[in-house]
Protein backbone atom coordinates (compact mmCIF):
# COMPACT_ATOMS: atom_id res chain seq x y z
CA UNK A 1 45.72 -72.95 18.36
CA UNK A 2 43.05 -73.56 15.84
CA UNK A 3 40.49 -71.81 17.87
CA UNK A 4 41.97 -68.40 18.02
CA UNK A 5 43.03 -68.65 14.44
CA UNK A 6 39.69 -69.11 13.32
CA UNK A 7 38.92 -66.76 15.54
CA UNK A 8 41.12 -64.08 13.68
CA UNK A 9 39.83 -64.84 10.79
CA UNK A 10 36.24 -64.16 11.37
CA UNK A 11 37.85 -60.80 12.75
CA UNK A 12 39.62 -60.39 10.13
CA UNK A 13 36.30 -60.70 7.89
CA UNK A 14 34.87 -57.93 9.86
CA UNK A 15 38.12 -55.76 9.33
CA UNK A 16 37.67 -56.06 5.60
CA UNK A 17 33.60 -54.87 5.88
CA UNK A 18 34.65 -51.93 8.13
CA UNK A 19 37.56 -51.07 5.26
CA UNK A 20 34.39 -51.22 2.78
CA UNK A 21 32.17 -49.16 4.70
CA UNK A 22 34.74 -46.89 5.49
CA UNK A 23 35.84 -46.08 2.46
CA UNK A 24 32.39 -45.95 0.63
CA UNK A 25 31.50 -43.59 3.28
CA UNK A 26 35.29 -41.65 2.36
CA UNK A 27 34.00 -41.50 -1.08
CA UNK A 28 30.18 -40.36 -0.77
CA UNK A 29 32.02 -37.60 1.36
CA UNK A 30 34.34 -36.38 -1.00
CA UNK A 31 34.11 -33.26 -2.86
CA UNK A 32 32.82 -30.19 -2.63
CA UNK A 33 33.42 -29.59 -6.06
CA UNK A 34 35.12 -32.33 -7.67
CA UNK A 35 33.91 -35.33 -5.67
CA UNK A 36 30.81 -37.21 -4.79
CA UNK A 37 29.28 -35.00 -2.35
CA UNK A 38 26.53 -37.23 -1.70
CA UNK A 39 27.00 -37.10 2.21
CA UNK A 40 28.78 -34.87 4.46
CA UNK A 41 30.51 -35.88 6.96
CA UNK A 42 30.73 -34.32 10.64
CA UNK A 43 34.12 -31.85 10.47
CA UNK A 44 36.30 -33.37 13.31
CA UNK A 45 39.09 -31.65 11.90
CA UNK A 46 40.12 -28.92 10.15
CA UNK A 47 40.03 -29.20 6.52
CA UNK A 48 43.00 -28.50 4.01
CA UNK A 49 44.37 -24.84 3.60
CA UNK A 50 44.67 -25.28 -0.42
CA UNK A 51 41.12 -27.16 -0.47
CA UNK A 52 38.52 -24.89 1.01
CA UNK A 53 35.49 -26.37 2.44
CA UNK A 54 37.11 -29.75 2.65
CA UNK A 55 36.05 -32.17 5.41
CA UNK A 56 39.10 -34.61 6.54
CA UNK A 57 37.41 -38.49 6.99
CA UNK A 58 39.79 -38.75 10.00
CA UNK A 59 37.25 -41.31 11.42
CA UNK A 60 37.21 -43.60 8.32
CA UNK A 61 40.78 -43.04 8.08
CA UNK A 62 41.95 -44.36 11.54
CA UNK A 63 39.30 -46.97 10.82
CA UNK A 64 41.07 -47.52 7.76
CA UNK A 65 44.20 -47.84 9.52
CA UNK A 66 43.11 -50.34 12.46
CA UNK A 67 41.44 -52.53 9.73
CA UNK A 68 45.39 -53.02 8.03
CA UNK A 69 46.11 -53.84 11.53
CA UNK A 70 44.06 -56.24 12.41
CA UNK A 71 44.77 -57.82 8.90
CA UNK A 72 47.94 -58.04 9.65
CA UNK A 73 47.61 -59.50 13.11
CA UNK A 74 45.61 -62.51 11.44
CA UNK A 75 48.55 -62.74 9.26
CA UNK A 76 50.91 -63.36 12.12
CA UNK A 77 48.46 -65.37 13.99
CA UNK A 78 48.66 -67.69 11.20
CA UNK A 79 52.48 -67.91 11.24
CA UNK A 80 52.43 -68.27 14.89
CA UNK A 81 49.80 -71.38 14.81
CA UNK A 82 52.19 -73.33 11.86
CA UNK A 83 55.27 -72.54 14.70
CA UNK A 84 53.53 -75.53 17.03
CA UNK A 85 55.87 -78.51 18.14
CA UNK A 86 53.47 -81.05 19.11
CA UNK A 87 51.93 -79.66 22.24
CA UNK A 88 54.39 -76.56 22.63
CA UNK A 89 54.17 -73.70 20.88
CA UNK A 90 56.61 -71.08 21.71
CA UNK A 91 54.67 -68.02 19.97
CA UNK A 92 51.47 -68.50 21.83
CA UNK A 93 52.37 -65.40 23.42
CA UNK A 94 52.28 -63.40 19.91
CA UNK A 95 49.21 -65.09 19.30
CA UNK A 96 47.38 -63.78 22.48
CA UNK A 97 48.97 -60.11 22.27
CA UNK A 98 47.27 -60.20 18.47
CA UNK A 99 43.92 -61.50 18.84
CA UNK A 100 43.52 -59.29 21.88
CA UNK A 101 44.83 -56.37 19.85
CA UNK A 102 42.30 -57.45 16.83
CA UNK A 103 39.80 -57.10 19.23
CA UNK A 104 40.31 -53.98 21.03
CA UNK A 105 41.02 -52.15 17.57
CA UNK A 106 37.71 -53.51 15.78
CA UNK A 107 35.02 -52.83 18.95
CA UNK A 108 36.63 -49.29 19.44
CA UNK A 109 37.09 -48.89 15.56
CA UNK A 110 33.41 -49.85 15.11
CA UNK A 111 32.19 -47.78 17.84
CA UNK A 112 34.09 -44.41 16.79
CA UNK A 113 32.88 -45.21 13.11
CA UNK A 114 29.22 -45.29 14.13
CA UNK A 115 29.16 -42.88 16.78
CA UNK A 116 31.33 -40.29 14.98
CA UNK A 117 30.98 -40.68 10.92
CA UNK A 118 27.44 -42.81 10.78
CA UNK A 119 25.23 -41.11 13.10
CA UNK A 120 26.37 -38.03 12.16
CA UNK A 121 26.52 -37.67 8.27
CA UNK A 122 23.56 -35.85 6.33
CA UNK A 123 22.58 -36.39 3.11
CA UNK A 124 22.71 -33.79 0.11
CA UNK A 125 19.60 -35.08 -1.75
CA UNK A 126 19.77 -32.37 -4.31
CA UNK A 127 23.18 -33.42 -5.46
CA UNK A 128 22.10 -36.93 -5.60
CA UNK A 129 18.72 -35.73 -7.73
CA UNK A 130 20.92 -34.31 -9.82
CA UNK A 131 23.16 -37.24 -10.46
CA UNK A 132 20.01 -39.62 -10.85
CA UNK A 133 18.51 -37.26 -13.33
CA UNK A 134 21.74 -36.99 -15.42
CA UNK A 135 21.94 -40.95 -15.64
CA UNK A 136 22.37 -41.89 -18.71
CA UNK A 137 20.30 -44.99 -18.14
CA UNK A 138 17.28 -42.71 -18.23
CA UNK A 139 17.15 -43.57 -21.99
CA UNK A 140 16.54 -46.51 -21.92
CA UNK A 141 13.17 -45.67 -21.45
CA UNK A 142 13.15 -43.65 -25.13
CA UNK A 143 15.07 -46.85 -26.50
CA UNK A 144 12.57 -49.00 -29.11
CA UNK A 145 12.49 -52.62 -28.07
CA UNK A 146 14.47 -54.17 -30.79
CA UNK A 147 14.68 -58.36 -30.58
C-alpha cells in the first residue's frame, strides 16, 4: 500500500502546482476594467451579461476543480492504506479507483490547461508598462542613501 500512497502524494504535489498556475493565470486574466488584465485569455465561453467584455477561465476553473479532486482522492488513499489488517486490506479497491482517477484527471487537466488557456493567452504589454511605470518602487531610485 505504501507505493500507491506515495504515489498520490507526488500527484497530489502536482495538483497543488496546477491550482497555482491556474489561478495565477485566473488572475492575470481578470479584468477588463477592474482586474489585472495582464493576459487574455482565449473566450471558450460566453462571458457574463452584467460584465461586458468578460472572458470566463472555464479552463482554469475545471482545472481548479479536478485539482480539489485529486486532493481529495490522496486524502482517502491515505485512510484506505491505515484500513490494512496485516496482509488484507479490504479498501484496496478504493485505493485503485482513486489513484487511477488522480491520474486520468491531472494528464487530461494538464493537457486542456496547456492546450486551451497556455498556448493560447496573449499578453497586453501596454497595461503591464503601465503598471511597471506606476510602481511605486521607482523611487527608490530618487531616495538619498541614508546609513
Amino acid at each position: 500500500m505504501e507505493t500507491v500512497v506515495e504515489l498520490s502524494g507526488h500527484l497530489k504535489a502536482a495538483a497543488a502546482a496546477l491550482t497555482k498556475i491556474s489561478n495565477d493565470l485566473r488572475w492575470m486574466n481578470s479584468g477588463p476594467l477592474a482586474g489585472l488584465a495582464e493576459i487574455s485569455l482565449p473566450a471558450l465561453q460566453p462571458g457574463s451579461s452584467i460584465m461586458p467584455g468578460k472572458v470566463n477561465p472555464v479552463i482554469c476553473e475545471s482545472v481548479l476543480m479536478a485539482c480539489a479532486q485529486v486532493i481529495g482522492n490522496d486524502a482517502s488513499i491515505a485512510i484506505c492504506a491505515n484500513l490494512s489488517n496485516f496482509e488484507l486490506n479490504t479498501a484496496l479497491p478504493l485505493m485503485a479507483y482513486n489513484i487511477l482517477q488522480s491520474i486520468t484527471l491531472l494528464g487530461n487537466g494538464a493537457k486542456l490547461l496547456a492546450d486551451k488557456a497556455v498556448a493560447g493567452f496573449t499578453v497586453n504589454a501596454e497595461r503591464i508598462s503601465d503598471f511597471l511605470n506606476r510602481n511605486p518602487i521607482l523611487i527608490t531610485v530618487l531616495a538619498t542613501n541614508r546609513l
